[in-house]
N, C-alpha and C. Protein backbone atom coordinates (compact mmCIF):
# COMPACT_ATOMS: atom_id res chain seq x y z
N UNK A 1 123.60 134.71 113.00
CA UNK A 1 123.88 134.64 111.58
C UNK A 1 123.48 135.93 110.87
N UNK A 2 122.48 136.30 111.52
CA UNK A 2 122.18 138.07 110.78
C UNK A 2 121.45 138.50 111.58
N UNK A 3 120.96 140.25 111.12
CA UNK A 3 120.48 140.72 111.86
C UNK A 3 119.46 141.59 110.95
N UNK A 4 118.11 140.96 111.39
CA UNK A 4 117.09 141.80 110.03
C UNK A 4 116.63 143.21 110.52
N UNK A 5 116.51 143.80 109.33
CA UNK A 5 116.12 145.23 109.34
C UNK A 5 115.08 146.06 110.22
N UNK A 6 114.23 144.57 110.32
CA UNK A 6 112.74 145.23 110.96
C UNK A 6 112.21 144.17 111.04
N UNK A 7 111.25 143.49 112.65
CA UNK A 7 110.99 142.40 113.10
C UNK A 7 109.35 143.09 112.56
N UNK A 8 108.58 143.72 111.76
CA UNK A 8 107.42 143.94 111.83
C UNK A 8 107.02 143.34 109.97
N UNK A 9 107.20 142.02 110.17
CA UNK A 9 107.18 140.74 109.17
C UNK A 9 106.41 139.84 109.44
N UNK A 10 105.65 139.84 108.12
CA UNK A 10 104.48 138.51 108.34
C UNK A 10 105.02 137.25 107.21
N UNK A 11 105.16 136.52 107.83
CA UNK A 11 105.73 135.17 107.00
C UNK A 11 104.33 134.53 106.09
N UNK A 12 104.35 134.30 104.93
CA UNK A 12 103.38 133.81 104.59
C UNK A 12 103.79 132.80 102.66
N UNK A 13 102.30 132.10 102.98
CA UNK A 13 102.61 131.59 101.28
C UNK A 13 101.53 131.35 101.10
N UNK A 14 101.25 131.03 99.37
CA UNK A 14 99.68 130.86 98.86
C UNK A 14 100.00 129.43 98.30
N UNK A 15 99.18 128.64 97.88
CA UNK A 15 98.77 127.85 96.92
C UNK A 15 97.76 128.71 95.65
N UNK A 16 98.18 128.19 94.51
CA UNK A 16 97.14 128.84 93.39
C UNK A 16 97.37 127.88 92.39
N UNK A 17 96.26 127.83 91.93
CA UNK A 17 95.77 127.11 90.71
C UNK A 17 96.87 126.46 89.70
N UNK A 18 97.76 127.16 89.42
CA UNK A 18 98.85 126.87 88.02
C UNK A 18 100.01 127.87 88.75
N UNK A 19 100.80 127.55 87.95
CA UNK A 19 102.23 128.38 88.01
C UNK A 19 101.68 129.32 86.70
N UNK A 20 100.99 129.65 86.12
CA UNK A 20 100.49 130.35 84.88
C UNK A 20 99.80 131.33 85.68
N UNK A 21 100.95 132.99 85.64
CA UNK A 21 100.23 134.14 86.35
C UNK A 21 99.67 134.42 85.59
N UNK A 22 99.52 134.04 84.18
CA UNK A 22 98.11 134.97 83.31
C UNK A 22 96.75 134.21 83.82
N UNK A 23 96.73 133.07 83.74
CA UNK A 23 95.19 132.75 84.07
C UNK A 23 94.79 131.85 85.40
N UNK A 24 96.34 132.02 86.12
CA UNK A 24 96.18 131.03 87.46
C UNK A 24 95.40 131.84 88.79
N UNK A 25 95.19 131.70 90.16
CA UNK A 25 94.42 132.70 90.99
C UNK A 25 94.77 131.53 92.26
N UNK A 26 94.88 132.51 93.15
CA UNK A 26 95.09 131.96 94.93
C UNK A 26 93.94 131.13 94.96
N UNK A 27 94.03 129.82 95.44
CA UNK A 27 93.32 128.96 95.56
C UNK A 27 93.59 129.20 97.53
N UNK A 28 94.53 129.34 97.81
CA UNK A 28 95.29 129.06 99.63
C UNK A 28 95.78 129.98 99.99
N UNK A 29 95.75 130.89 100.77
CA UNK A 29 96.65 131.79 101.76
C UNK A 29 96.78 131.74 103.05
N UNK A 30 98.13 131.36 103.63
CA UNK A 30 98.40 131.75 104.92
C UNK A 30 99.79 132.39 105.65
N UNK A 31 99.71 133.35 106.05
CA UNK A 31 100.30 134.43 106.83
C UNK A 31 100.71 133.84 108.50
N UNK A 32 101.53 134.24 108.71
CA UNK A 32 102.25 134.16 110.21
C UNK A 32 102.76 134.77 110.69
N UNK A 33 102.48 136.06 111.77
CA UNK A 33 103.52 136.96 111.99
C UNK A 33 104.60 136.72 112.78
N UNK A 34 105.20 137.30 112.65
CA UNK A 34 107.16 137.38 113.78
C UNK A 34 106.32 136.76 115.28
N UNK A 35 105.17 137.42 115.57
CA UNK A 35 104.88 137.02 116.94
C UNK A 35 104.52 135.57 116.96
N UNK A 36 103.93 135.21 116.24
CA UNK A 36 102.90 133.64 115.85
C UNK A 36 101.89 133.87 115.20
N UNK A 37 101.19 134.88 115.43
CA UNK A 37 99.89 135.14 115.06
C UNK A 37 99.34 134.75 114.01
N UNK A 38 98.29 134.11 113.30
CA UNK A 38 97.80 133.04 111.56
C UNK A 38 97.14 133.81 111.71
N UNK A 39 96.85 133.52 110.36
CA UNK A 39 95.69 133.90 108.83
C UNK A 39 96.08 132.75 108.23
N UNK A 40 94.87 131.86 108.04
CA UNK A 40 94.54 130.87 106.67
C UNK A 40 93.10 130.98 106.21
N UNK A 41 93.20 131.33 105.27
CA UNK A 41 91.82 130.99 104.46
C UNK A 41 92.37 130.21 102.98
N UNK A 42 90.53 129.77 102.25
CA UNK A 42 90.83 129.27 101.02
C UNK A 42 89.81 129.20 100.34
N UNK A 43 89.83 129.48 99.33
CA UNK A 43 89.12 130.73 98.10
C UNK A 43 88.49 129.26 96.87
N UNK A 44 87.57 130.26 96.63
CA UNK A 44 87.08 129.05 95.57
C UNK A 44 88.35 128.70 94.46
N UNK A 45 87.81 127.39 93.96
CA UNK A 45 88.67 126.87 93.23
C UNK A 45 88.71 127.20 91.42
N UNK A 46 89.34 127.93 91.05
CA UNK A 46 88.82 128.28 89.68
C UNK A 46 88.88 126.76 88.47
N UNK A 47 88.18 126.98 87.85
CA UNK A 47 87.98 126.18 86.89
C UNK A 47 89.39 125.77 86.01
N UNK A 48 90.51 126.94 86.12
CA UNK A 48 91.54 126.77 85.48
C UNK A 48 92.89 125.83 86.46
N UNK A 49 92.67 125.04 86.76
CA UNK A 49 93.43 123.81 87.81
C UNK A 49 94.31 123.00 86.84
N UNK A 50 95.61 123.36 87.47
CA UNK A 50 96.43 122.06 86.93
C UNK A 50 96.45 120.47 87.54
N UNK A 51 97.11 119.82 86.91
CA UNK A 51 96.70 118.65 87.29
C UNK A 51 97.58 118.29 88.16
N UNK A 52 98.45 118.82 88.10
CA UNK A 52 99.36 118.79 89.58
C UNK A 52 98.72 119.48 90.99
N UNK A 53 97.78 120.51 90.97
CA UNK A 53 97.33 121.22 91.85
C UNK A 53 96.01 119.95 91.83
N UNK A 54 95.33 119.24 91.11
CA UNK A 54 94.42 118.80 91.72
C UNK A 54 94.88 117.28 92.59
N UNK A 55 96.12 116.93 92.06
CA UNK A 55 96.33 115.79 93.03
C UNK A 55 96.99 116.15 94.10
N UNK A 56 97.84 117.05 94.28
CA UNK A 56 98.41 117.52 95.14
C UNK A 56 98.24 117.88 96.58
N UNK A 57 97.36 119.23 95.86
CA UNK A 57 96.90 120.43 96.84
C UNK A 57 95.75 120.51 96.97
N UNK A 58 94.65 120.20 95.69
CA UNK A 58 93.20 120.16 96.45
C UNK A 58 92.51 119.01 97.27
N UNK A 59 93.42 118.11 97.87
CA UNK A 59 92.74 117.46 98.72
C UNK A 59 93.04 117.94 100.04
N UNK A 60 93.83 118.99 100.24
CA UNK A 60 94.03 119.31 101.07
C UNK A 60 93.47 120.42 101.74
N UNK A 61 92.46 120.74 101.26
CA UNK A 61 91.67 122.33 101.21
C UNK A 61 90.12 122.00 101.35
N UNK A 62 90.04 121.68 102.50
CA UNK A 62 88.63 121.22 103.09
C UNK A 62 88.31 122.46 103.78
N UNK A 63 88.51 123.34 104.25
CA UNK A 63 87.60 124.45 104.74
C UNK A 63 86.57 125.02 103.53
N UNK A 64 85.81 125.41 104.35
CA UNK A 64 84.69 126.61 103.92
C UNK A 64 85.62 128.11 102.68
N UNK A 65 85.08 127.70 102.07
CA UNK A 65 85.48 128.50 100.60
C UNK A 65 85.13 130.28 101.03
N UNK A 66 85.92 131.28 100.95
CA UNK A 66 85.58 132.79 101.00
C UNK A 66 85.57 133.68 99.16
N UNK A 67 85.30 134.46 99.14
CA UNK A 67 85.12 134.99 98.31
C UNK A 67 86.06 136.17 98.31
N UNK A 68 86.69 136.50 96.96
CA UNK A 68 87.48 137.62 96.94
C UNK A 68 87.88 138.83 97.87
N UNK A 69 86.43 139.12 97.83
CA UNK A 69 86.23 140.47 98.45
C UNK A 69 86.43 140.47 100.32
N UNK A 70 86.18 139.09 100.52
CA UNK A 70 86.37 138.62 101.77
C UNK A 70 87.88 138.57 102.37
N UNK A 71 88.79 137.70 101.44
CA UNK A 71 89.91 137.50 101.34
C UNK A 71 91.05 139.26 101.54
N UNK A 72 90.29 139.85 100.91
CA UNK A 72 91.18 140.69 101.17
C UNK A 72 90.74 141.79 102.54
N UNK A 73 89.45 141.91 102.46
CA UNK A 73 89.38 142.24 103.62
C UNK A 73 89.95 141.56 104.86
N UNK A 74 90.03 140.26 105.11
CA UNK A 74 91.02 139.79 106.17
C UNK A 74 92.12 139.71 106.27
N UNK A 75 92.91 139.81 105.24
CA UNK A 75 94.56 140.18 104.98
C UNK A 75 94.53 141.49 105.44
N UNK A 76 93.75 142.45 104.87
CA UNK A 76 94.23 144.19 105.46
C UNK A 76 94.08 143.99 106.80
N UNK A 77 92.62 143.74 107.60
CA UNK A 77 92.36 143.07 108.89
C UNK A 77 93.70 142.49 110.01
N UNK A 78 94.00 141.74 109.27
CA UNK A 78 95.15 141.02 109.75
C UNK A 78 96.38 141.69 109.80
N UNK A 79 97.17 142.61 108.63
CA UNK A 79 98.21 143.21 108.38
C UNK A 79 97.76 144.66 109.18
N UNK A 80 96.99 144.78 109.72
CA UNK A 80 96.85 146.09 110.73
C UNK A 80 97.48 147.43 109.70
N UNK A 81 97.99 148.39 110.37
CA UNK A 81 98.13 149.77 109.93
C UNK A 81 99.78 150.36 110.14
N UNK A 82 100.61 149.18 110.13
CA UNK A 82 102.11 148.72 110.50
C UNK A 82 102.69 148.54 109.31
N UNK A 83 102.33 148.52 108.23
CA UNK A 83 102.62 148.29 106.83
C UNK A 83 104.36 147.17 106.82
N UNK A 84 103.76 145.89 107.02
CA UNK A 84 104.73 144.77 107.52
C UNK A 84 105.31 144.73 106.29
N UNK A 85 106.47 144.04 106.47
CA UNK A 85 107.51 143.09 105.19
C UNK A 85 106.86 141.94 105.14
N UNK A 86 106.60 141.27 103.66
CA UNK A 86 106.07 140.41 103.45
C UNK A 86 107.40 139.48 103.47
N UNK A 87 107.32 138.09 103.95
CA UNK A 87 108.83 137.80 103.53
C UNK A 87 107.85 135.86 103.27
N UNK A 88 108.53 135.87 101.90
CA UNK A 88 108.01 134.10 101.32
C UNK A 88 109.13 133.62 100.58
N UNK A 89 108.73 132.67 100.88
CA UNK A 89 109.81 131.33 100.44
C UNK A 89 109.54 131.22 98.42
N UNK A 90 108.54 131.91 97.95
CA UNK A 90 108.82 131.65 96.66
C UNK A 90 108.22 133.35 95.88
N UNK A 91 108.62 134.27 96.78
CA UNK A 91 108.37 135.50 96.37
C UNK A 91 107.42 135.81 95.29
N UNK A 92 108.78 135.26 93.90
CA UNK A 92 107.78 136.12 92.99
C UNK A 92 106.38 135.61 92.47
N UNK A 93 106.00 134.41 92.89
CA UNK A 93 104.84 133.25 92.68
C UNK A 93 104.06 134.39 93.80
N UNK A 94 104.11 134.22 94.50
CA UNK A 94 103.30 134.92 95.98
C UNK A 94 102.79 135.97 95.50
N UNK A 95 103.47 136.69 95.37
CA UNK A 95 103.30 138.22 95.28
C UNK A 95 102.62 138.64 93.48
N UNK A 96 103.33 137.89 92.63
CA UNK A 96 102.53 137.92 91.83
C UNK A 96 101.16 137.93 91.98
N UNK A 97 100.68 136.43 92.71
CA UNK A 97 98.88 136.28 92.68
C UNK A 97 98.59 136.78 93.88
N UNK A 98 99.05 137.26 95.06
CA UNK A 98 98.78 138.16 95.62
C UNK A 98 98.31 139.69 95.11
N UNK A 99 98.88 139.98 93.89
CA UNK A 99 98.60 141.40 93.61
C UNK A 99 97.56 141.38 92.58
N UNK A 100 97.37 139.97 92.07
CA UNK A 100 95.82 139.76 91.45
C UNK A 100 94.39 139.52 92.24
N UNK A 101 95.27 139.35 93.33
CA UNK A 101 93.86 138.69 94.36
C UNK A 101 93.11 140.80 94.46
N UNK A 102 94.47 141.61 94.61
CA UNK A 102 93.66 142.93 94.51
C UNK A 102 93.38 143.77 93.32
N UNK A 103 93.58 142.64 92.72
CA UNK A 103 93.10 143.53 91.29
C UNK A 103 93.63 144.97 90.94
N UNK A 104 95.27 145.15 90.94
CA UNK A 104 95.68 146.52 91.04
C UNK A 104 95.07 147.21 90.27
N UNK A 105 94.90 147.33 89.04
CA UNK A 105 94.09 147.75 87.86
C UNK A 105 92.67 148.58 88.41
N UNK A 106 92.06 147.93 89.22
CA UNK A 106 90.88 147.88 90.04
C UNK A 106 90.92 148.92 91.04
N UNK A 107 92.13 148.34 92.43
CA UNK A 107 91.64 149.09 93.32
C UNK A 107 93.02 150.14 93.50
N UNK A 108 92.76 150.61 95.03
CA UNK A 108 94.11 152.02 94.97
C UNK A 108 95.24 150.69 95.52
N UNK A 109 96.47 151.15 95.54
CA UNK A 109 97.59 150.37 95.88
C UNK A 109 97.44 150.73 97.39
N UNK A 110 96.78 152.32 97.67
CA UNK A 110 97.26 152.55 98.74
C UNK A 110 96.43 151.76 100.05
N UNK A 111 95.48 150.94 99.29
CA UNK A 111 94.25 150.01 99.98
C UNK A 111 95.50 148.88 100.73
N UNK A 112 96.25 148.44 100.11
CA UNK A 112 97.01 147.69 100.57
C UNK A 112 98.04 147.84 101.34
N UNK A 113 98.06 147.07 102.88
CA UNK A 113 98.27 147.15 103.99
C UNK A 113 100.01 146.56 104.58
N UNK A 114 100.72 146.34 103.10
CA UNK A 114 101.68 145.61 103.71
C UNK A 114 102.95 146.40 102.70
N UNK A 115 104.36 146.70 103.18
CA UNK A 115 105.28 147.18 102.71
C UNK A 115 105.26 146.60 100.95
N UNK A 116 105.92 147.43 100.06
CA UNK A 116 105.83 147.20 98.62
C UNK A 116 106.86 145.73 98.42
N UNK A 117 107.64 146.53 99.41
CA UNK A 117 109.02 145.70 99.04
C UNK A 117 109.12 144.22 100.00
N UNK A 118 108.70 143.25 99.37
CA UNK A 118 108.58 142.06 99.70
C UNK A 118 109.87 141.48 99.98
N UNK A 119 110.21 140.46 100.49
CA UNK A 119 111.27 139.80 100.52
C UNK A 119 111.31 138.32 100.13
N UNK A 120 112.35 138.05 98.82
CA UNK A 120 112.50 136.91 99.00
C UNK A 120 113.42 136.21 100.03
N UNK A 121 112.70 135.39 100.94
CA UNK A 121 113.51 134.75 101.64
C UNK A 121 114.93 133.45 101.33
N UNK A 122 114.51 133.36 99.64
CA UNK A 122 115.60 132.22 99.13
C UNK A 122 116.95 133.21 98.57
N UNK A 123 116.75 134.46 98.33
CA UNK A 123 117.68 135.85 98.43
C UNK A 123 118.26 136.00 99.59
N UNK A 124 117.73 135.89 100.34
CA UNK A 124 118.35 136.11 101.70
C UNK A 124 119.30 134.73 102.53
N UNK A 125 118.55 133.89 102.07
CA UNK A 125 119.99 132.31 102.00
C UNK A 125 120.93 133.11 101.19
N UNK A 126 120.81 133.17 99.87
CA UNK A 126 121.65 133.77 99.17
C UNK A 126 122.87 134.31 99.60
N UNK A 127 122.38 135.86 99.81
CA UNK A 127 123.15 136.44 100.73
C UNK A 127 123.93 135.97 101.85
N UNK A 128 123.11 135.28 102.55
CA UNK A 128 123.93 134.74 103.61
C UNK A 128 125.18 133.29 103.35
N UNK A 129 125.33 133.19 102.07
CA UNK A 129 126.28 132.13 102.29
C UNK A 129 125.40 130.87 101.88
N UNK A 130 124.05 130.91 101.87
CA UNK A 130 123.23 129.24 102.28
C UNK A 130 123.14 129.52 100.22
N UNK A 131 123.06 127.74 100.60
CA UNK A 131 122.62 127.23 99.06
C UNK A 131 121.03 127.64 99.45
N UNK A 132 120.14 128.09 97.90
CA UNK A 132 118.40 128.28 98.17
C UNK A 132 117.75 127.50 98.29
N UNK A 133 118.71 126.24 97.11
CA UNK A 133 117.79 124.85 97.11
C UNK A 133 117.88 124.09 98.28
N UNK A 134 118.66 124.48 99.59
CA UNK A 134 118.69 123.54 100.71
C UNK A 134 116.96 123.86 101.28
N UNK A 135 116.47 124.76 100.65
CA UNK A 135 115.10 125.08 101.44
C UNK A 135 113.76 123.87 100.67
N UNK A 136 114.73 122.67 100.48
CA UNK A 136 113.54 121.47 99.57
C UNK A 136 113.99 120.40 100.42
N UNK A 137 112.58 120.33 100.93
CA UNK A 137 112.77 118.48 101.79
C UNK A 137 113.52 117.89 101.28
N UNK A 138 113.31 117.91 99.62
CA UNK A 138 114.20 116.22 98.69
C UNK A 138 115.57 116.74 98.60
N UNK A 139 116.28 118.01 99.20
CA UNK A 139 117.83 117.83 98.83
C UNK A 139 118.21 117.53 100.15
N UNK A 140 119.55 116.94 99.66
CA UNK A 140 120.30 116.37 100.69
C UNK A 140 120.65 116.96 101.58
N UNK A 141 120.60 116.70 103.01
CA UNK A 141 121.83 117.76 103.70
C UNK A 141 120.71 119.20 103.75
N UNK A 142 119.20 118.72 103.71
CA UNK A 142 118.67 120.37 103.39
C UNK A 142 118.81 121.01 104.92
N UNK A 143 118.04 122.60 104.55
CA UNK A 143 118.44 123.24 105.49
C UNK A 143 118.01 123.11 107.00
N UNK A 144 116.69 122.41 107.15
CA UNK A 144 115.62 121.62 107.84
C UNK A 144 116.47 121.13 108.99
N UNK A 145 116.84 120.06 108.29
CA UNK A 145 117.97 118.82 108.92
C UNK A 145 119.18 119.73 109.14
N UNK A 146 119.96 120.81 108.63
CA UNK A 146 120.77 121.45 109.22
C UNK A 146 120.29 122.15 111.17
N UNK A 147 119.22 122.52 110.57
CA UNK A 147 118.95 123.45 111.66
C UNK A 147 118.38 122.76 113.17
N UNK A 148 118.40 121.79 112.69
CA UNK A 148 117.10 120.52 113.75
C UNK A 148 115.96 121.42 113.67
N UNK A 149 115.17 121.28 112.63
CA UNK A 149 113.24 121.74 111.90
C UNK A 149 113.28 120.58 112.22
N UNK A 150 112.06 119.50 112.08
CA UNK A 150 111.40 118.89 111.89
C UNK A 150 110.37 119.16 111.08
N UNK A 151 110.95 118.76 109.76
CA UNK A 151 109.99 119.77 108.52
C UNK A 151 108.44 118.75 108.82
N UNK A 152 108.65 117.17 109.03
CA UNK A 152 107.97 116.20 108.45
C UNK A 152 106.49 116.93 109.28
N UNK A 153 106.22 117.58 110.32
CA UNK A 153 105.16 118.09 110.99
C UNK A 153 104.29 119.14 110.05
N UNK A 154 104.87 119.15 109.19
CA UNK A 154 104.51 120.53 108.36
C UNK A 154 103.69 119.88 107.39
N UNK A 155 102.24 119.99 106.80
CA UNK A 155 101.66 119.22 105.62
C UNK A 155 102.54 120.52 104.19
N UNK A 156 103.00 119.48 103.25
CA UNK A 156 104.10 120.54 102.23
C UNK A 156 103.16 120.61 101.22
N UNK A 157 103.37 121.83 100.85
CA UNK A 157 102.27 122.81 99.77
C UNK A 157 101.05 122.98 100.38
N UNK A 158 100.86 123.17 101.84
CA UNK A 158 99.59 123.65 102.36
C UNK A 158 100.29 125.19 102.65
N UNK A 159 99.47 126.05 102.71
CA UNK A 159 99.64 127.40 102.89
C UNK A 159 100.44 127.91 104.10
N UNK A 160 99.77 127.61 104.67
CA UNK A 160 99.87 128.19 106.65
C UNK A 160 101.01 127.28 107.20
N UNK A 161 100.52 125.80 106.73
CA UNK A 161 102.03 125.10 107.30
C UNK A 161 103.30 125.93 106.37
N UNK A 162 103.12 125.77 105.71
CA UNK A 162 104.74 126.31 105.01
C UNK A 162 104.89 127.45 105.28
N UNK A 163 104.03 128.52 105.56
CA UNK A 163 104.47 129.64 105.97
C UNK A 163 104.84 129.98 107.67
N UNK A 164 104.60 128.82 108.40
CA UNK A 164 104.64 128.48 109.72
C UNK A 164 106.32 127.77 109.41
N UNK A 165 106.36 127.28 108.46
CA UNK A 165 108.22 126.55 108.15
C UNK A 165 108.56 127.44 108.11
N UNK A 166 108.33 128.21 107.00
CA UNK A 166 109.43 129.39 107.24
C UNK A 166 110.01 129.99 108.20
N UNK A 167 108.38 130.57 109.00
CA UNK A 167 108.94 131.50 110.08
C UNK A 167 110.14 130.74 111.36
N UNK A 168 109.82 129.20 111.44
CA UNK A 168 110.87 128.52 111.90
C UNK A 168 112.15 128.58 111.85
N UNK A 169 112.15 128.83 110.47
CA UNK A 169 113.65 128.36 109.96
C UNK A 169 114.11 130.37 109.83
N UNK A 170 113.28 131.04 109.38
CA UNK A 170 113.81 132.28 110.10
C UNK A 170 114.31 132.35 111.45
N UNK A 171 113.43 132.11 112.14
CA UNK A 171 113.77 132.51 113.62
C UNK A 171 114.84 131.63 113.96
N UNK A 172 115.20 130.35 113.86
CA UNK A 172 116.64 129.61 113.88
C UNK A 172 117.62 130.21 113.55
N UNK A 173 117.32 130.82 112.61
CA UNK A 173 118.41 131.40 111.74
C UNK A 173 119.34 132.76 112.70
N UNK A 174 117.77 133.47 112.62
CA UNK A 174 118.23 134.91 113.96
C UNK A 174 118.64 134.33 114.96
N UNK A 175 118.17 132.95 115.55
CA UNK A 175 118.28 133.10 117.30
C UNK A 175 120.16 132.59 117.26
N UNK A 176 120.78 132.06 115.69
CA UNK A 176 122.01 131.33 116.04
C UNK A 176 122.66 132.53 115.23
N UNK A 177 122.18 133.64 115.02
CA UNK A 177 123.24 135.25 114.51
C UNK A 177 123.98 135.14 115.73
């Protein structure tokens, strides 16, 4: 079905506090590279929680809490010196509180370990012909059930699982180009 630019891509997604990038913050991150390789961690919970994020998503976030400064040191850690394509299923949410988690304002850009140019992966359905919204359990006919995924293995709006869907439904995608 296609043929991507460069296999040196880490699949990933966050959970955060609110859909409100002024005062929301990564509560969840997890990363998956092209090979398999994870990153999940999960960050204290800020005081600013929607109430959809607390029924949702914080029961789902039982690990040991890291601290900022931690968090990003294991993302650079993790994203090595390969400066990967970020590629997520809800881009500009991601990358938004991704680029708060480093406080650009704060630190150098050049601290950060992963290509500028992110990818949305619901752009890239796009492109290819696919409806974006087939990428939602609740539509009909979604893309899941097109591809034989078995989304139901996946816990939905946990970090690492969904970014572990993705890379699925990527690699389906390449292996039937």
């Amino acid at each position: 079905m296609f043929k991507a630019f460069s296999n040196d891509i880490v699949f990933w997604d966050t959970e955060f506090s609110s859909s409100d990038p002024y005062k929301a913050e990564i509560i969840s991150l997890g990363m998956v590279k092209y090979t398999g390789d994870e990153l999940y961690f999960e960050l204290e919970v800020p005081e600013y929680t929607s109430k959809w994020v607390k029924e949702v998503v914080l029961p789902m976030l039982t690990d040991a809490k890291i601290s900022r400064e931690e968090a990003r040191m294991k993302i650079n850690e993790f994203l090595g010196d390969t400066k990967p394509h970020l590629v997520a299923d809800w881009d500009k949410f991601d990358t938004t509180f991704l680029y708060k988690l480093y406080d650009i304002g704060e630190h150098n850009p050049k601290e950060m370990k992963w290509n500028w140019n992110s990818v949305d992966f619901r752009s890239v359905l796009f492109a290819l012909g696919v409806d974006p919204s087939k990428m939602s359990t609740t539509h009909e006919g979604n893309l899941y059930q097109e591809l034989g995924i078995n989304h139901k293995g996946y816990r939905e709006h946990h970090a690492l699982d969904d970014a572990k869907l993705l890379r699925d439904v990527y690699l389906e995608l390449e292996r039937r180009r």
